[in-house]
PDB file of N, CA and C in Angstrom:
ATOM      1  N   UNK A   1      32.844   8.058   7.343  1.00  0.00           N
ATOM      2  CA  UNK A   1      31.765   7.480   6.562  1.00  0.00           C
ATOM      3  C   UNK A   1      30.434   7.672   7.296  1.00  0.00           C
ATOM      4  N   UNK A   2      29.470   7.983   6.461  1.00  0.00           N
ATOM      5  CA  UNK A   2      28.188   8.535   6.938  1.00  0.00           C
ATOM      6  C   UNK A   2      27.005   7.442   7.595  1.00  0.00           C
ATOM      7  N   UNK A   3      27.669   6.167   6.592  1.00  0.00           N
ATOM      8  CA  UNK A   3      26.617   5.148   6.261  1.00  0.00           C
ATOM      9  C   UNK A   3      26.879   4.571   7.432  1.00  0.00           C
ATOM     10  N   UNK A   4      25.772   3.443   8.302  1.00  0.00           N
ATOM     11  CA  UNK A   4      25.805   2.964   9.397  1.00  0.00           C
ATOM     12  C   UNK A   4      25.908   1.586   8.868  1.00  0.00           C
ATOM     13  N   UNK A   5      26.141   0.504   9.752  1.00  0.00           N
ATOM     14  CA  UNK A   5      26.417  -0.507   9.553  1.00  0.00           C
ATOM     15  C   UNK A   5      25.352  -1.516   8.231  1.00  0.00           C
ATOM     16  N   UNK A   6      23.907  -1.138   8.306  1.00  0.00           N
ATOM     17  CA  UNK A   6      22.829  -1.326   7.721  1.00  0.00           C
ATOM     18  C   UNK A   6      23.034  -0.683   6.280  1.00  0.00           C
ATOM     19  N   UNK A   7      23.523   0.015   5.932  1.00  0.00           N
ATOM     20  CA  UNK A   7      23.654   1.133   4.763  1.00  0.00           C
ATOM     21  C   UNK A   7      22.984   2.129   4.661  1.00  0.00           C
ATOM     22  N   UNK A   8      22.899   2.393   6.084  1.00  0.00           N
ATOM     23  CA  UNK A   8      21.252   3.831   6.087  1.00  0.00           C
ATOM     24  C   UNK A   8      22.119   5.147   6.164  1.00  0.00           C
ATOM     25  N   UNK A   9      21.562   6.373   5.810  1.00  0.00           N
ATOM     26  CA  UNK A   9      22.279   7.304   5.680  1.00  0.00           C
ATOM     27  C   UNK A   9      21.152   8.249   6.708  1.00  0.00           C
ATOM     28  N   UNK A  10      21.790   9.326   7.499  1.00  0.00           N
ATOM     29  CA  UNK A  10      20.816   9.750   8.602  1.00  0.00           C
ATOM     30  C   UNK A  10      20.807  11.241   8.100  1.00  0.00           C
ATOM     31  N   UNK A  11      20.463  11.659   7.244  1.00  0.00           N
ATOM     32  CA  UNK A  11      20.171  12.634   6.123  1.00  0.00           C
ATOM     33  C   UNK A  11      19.759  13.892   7.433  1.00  0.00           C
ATOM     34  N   UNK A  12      18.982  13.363   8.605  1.00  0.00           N
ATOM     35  CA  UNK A  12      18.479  14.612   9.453  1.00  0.00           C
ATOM     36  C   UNK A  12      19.770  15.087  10.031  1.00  0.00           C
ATOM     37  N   UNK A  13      20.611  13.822  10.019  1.00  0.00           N
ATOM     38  CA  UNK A  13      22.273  14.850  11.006  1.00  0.00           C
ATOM     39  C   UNK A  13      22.322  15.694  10.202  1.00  0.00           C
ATOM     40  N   UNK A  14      22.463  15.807   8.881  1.00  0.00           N
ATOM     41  CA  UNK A  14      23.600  16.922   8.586  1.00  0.00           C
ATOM     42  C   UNK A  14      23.044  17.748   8.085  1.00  0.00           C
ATOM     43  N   UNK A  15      21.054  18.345   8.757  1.00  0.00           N
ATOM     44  CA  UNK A  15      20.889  19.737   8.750  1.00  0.00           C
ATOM     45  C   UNK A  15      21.397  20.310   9.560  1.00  0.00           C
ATOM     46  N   UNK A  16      21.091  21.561   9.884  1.00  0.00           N
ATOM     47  CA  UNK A  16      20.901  22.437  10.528  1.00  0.00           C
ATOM     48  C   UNK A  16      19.809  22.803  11.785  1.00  0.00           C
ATOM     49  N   UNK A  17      19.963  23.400  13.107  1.00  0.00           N
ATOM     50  CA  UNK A  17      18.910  23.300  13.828  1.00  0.00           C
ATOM     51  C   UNK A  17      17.585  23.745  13.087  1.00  0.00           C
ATOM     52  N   UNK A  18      17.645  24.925  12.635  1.00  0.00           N
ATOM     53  CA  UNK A  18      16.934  25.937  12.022  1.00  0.00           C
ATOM     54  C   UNK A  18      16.112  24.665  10.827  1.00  0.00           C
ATOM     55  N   UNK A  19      16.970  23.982  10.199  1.00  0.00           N
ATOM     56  CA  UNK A  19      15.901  23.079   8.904  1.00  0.00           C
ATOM     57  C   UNK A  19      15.460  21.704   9.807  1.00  0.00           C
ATOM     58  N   UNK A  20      15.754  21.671  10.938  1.00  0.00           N
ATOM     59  CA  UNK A  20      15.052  20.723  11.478  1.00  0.00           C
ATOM     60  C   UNK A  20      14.305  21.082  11.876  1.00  0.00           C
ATOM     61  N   UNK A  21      14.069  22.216  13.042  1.00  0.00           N
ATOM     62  CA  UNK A  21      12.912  22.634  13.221  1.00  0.00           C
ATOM     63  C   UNK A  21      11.208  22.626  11.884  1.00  0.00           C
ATOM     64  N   UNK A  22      12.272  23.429  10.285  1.00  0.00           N
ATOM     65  CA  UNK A  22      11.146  23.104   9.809  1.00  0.00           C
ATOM     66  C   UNK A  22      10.549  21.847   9.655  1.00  0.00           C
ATOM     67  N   UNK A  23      11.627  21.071   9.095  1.00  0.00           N
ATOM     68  CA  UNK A  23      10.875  19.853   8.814  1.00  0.00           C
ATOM     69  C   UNK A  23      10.072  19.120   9.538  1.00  0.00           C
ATOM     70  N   UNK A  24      10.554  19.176  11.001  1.00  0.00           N
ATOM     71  CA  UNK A  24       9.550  18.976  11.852  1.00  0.00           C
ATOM     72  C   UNK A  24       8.294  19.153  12.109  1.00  0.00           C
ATOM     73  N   UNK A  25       8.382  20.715  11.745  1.00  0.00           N
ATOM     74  CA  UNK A  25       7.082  21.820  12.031  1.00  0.00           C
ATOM     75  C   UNK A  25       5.981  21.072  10.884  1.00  0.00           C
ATOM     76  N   UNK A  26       6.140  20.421   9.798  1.00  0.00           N
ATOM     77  CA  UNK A  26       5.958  20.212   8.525  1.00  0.00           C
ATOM     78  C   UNK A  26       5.067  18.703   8.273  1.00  0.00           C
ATOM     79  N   UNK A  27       6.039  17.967   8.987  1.00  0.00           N
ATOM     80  CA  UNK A  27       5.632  16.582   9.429  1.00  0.00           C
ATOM     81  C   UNK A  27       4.895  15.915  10.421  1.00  0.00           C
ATOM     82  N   UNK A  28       4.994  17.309  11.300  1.00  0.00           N
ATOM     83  CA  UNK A  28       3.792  17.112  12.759  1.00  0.00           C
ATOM     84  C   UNK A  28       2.419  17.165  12.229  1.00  0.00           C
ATOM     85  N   UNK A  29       1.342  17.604  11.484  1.00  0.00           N
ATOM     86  CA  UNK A  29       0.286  17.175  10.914  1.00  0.00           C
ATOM     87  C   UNK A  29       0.140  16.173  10.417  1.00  0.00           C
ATOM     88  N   UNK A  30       1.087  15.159   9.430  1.00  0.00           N
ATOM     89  CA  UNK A  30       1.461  13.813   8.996  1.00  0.00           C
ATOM     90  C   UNK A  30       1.451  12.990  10.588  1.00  0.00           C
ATOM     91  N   UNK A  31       2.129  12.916  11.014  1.00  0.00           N
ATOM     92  CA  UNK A  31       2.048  12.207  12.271  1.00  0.00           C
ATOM     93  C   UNK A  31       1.339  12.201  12.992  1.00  0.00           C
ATOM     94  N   UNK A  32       0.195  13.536  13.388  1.00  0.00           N
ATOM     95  CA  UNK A  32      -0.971  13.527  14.071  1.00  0.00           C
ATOM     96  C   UNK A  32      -1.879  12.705  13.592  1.00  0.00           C
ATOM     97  N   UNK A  33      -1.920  12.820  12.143  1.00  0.00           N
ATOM     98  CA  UNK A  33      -3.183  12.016  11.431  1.00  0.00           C
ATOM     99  C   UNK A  33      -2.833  10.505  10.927  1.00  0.00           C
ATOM    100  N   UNK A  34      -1.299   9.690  11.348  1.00  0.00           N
ATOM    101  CA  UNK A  34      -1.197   8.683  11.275  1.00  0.00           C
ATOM    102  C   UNK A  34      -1.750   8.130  12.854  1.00  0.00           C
ATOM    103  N   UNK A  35      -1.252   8.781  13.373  1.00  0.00           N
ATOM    104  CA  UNK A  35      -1.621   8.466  15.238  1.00  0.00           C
ATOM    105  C   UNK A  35      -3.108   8.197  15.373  1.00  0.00           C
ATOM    106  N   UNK A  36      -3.649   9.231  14.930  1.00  0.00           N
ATOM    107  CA  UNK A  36      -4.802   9.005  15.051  1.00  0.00           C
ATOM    108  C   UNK A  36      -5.632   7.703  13.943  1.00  0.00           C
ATOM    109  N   UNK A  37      -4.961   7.800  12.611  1.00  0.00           N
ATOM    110  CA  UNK A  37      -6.182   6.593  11.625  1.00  0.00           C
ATOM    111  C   UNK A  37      -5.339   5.221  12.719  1.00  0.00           C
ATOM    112  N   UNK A  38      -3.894   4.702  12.961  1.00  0.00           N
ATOM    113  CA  UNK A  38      -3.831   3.750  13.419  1.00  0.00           C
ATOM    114  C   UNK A  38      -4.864   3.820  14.709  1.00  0.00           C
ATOM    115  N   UNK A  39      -4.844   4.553  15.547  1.00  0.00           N
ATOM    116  CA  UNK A  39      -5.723   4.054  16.732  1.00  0.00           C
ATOM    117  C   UNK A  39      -7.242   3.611  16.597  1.00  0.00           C
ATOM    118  N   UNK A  40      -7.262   4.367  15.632  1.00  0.00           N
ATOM    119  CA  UNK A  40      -8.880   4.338  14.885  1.00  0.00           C
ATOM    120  C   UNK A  40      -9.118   2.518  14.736  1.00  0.00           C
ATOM    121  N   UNK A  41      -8.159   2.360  13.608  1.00  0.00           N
ATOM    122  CA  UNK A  41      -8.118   0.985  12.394  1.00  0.00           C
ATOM    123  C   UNK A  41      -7.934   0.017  13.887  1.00  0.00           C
ATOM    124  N   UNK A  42      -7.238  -0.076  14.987  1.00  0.00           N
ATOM    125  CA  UNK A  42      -6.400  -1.090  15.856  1.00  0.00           C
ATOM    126  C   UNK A  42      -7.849  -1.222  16.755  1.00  0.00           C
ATOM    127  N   UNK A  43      -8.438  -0.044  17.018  1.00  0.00           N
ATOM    128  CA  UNK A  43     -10.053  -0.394  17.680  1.00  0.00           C
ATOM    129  C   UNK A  43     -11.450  -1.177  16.651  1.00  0.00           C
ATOM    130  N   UNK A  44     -10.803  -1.025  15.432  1.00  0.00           N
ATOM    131  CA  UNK A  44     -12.401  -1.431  14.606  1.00  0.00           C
ATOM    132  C   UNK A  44     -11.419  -2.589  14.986  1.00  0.00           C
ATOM    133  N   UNK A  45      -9.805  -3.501  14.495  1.00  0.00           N
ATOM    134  CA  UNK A  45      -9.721  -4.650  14.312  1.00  0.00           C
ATOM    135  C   UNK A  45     -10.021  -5.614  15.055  1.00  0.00           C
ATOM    136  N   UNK A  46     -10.018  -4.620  16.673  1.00  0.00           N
ATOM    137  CA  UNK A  46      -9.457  -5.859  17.631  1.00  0.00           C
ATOM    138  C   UNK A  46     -11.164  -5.616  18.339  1.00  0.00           C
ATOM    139  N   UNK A  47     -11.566  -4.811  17.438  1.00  0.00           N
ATOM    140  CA  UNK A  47     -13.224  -4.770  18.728  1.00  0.00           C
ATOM    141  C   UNK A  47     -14.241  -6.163  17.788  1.00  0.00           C
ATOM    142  N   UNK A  48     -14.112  -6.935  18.204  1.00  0.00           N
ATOM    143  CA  UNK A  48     -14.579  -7.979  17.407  1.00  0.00           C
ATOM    144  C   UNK A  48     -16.307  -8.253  17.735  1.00  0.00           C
ATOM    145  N   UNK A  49     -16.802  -7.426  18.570  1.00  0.00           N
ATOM    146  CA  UNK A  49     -18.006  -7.878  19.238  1.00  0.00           C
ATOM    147  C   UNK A  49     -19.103  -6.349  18.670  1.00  0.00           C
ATOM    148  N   UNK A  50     -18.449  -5.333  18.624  1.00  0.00           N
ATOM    149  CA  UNK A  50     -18.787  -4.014  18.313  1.00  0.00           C
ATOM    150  C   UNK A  50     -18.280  -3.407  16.968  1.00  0.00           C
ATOM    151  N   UNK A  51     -16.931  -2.748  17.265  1.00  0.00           N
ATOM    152  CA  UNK A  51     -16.574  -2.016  16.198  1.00  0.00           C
ATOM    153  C   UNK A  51     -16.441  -2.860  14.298  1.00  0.00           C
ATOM    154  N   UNK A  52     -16.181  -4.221  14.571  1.00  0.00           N
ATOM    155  CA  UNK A  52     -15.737  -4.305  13.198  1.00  0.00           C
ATOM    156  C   UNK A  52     -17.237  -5.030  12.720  1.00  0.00           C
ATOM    157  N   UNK A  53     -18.271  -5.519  13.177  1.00  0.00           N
ATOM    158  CA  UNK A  53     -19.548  -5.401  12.585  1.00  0.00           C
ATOM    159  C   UNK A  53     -20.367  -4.908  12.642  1.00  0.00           C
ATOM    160  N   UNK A  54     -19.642  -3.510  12.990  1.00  0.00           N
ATOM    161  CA  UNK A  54     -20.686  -2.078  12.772  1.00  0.00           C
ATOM    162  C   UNK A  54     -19.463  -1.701  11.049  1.00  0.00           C
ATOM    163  N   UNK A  55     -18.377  -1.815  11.367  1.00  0.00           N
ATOM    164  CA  UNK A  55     -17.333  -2.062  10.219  1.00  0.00           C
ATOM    165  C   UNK A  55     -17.972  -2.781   8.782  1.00  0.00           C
ATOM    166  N   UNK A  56     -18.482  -3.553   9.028  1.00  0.00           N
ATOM    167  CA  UNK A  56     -18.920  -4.580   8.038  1.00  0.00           C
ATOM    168  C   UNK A  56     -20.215  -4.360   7.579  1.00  0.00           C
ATOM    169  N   UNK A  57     -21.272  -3.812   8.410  1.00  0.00           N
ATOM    170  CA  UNK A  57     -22.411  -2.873   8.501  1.00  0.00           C
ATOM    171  C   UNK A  57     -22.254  -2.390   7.323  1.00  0.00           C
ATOM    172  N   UNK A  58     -21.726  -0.919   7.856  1.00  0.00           N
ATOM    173  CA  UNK A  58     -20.998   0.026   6.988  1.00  0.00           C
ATOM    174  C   UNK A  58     -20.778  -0.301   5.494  1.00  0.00           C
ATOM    175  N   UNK A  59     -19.894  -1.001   5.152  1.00  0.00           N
ATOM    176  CA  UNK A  59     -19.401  -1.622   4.355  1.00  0.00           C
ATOM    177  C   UNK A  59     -20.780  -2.227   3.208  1.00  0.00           C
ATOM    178  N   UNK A  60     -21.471  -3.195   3.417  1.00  0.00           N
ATOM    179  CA  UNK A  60     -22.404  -3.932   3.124  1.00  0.00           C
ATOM    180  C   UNK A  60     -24.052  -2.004   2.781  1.00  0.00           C
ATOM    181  N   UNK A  61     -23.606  -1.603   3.625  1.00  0.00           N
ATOM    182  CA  UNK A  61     -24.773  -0.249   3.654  1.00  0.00           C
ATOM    183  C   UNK A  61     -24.280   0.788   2.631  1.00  0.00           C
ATOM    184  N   UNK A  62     -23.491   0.562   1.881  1.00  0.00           N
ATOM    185  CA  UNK A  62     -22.309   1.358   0.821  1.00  0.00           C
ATOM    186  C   UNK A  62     -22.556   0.696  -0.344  1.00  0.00           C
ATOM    187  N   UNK A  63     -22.966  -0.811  -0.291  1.00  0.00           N
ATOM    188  CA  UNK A  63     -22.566  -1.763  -1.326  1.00  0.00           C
ATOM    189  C   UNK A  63     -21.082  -2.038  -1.736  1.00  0.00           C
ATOM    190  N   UNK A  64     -20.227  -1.582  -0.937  1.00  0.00           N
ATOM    191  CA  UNK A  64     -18.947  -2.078  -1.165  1.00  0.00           C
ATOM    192  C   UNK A  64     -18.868  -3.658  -0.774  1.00  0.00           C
ATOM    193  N   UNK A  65     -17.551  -4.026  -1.474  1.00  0.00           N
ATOM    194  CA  UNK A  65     -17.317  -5.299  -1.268  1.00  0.00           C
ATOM    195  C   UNK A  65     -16.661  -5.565   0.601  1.00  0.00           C
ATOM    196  N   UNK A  66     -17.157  -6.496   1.046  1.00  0.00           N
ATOM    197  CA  UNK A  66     -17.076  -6.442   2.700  1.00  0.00           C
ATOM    198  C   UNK A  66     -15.289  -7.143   2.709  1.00  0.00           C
ATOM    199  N   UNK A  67     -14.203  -6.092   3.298  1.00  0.00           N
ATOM    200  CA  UNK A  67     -13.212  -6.296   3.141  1.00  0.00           C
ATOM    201  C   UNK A  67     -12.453  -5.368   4.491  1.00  0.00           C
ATOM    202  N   UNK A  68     -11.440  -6.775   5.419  1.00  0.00           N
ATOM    203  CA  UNK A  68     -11.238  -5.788   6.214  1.00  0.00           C
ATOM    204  C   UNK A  68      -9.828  -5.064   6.419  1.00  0.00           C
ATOM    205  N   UNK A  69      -9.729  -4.673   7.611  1.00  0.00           N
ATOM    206  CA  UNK A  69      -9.027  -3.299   7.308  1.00  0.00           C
ATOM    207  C   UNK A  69      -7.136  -3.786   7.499  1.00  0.00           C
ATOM    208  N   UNK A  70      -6.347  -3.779   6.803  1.00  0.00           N
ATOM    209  CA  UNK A  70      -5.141  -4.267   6.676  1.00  0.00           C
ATOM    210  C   UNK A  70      -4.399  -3.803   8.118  1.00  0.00           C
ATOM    211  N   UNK A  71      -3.683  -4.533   8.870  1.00  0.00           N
ATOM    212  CA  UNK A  71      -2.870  -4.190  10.642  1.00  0.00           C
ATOM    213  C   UNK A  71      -1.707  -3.558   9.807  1.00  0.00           C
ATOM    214  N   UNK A  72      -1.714  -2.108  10.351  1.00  0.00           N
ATOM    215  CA  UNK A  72      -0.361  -1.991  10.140  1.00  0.00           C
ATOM    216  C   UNK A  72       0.888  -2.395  11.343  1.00  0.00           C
ATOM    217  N   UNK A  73       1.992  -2.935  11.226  1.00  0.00           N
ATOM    218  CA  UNK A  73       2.713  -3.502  11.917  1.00  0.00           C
ATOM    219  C   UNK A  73       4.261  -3.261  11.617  1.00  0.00           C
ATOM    220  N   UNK A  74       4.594  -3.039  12.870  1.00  0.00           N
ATOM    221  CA  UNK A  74       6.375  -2.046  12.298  1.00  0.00           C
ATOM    222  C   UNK A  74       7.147  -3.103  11.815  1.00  0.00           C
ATOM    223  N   UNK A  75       6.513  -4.846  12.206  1.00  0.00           N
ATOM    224  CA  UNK A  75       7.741  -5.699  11.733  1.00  0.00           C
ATOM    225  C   UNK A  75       7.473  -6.151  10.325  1.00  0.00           C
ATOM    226  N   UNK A  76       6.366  -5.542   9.781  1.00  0.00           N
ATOM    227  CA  UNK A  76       5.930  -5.641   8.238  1.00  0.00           C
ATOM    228  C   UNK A  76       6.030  -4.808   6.850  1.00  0.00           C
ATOM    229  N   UNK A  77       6.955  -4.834   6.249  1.00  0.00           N
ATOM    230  CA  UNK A  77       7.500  -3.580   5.495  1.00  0.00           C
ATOM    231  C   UNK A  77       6.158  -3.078   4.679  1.00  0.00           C
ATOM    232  N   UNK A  78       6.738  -1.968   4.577  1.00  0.00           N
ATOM    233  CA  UNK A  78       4.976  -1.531   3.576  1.00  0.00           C
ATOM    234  C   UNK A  78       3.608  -1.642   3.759  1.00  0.00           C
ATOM    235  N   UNK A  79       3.732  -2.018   5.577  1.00  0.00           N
ATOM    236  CA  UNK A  79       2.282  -2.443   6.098  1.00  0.00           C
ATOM    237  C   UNK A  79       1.197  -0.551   5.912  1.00  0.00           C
ATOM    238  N   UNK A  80       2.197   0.818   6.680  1.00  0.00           N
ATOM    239  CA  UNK A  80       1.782   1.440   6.508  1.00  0.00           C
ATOM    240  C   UNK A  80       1.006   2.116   5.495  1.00  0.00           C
ATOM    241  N   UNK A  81       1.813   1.766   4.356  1.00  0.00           N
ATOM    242  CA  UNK A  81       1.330   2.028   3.164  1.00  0.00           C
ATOM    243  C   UNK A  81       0.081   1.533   2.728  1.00  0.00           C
ATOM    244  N   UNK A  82       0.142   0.016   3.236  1.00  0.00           N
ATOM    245  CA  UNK A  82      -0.879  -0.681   2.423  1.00  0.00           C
ATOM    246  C   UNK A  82      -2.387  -0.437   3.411  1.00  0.00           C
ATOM    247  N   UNK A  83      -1.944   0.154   4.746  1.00  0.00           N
ATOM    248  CA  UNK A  83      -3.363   0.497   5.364  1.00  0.00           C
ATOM    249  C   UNK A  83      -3.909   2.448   4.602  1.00  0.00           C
ATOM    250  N   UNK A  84      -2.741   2.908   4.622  1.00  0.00           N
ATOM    251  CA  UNK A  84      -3.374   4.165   3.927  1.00  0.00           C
ATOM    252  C   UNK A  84      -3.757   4.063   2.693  1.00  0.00           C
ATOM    253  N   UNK A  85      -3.564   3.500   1.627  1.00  0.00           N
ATOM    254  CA  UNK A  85      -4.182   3.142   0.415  1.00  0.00           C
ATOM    255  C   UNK A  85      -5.526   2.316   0.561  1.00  0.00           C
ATOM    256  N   UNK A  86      -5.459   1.637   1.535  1.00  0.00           N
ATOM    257  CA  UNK A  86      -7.243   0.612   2.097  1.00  0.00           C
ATOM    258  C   UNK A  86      -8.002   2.155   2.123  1.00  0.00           C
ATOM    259  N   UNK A  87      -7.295   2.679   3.321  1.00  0.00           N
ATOM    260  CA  UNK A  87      -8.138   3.802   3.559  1.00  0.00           C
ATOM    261  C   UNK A  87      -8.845   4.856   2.771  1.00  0.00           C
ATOM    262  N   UNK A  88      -7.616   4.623   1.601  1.00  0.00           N
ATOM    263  CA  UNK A  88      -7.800   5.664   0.365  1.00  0.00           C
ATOM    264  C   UNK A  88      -9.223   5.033  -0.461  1.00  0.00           C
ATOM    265  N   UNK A  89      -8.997   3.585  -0.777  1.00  0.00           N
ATOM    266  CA  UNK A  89      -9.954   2.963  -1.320  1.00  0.00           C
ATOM    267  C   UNK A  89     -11.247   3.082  -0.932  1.00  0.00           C
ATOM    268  N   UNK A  90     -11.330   2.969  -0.054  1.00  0.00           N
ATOM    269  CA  UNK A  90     -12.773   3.246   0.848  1.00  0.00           C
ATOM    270  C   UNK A  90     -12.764   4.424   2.070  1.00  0.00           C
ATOM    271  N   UNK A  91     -12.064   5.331   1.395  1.00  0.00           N
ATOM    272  CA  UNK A  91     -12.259   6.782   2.226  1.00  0.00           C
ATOM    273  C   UNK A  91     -14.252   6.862   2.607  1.00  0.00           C
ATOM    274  N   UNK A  92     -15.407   6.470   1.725  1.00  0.00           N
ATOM    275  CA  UNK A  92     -16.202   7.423   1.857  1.00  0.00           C
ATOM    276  C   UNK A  92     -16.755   6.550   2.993  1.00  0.00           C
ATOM    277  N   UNK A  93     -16.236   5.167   3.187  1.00  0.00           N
ATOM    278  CA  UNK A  93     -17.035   4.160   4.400  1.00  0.00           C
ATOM    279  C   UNK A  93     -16.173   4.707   5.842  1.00  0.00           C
ATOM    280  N   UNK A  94     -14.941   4.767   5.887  1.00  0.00           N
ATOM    281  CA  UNK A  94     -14.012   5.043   6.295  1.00  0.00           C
ATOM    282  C   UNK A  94     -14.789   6.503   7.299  1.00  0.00           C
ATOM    283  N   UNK A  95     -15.282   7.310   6.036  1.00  0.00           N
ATOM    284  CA  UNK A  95     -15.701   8.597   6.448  1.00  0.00           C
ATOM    285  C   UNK A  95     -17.101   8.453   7.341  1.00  0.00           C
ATOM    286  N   UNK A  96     -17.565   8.289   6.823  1.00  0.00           N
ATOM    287  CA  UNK A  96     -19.209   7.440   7.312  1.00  0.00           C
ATOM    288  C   UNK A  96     -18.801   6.721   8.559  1.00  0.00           C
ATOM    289  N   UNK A  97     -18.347   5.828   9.157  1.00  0.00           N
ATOM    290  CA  UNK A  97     -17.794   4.844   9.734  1.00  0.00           C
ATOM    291  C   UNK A  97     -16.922   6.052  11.007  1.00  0.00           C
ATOM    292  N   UNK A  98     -16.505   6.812  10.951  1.00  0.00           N
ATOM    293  CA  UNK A  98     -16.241   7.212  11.940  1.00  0.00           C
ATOM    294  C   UNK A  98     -16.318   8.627  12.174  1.00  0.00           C
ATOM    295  N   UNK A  99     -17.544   8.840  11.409  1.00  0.00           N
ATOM    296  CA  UNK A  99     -18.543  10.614  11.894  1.00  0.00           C
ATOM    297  C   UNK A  99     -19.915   9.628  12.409  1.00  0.00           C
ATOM    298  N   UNK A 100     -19.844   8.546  12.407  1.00  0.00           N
ATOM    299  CA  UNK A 100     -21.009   8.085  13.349  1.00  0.00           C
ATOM    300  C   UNK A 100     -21.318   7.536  14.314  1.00  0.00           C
ATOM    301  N   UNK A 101     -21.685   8.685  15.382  1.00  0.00           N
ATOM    302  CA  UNK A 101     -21.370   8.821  16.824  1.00  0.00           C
ATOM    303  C   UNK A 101     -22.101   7.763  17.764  1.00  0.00           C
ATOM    304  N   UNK A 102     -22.081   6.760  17.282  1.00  0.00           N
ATOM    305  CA  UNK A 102     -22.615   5.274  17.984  1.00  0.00           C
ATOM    306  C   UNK A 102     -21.462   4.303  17.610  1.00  0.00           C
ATOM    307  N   UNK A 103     -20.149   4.701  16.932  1.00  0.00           N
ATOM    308  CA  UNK A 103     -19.034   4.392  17.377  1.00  0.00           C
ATOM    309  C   UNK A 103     -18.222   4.493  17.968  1.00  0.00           C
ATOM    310  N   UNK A 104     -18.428   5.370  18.608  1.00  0.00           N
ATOM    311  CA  UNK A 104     -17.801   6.347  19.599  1.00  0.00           C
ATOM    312  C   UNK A 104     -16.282   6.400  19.208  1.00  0.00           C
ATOM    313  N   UNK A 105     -16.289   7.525  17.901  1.00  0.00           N
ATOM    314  CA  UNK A 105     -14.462   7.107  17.612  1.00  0.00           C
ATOM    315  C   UNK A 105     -13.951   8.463  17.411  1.00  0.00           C
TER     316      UNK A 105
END
């Protein structure tokens, strides 16, 4: 039986070296650019003196509604999700917000 005690099925055993490699090859841009927005999002949250009311700045200089940025957290299901969809929502502050090099990000 395939299934582990949890009911998870480990779908990567039973490629092949050769289709792991791709998938890998495939998913390494996905993972670079999660690595990087979490480190991004974990410095505006926790910089409370700098980054997140230059954050709020931003925000307010957009006319967006001043809203902050969701923690993603591994013990929170769907946390990832719900920070890349924030991000999605306000990609253009997001964008603004960290091409401006007095954030140093």
């Amino acid at each position: 039986d395939d299934d582990n005690s949890n009911g998870w099925v480990d779908e990567v055993a039973a490629l092949s070296q050769a289709e792991r490699k791709v998938i890998e090859s495939k998913l390494k841009p996905v993972k670079l650019m999660l690595t990087k927005v979490w480190k991004v999002t974990y410095k505006i949250i926790y910089s409370t003196t700098d980054l997140l009311p230059a954050w709020i700045a931003c925000l307010e200089e957009l006319g967006q509604p001043i809203k902050l940025i969701p923690r993603d957290m591994c013990t929170r299901w769907n946390s990832t999700y719900d920070l890349l969809l924030f991000l999605l929502e306000h990609r253009r502050a997001y964008t603004q917000f960290t091409g401006d090099a007095r954030n140093k990000l």
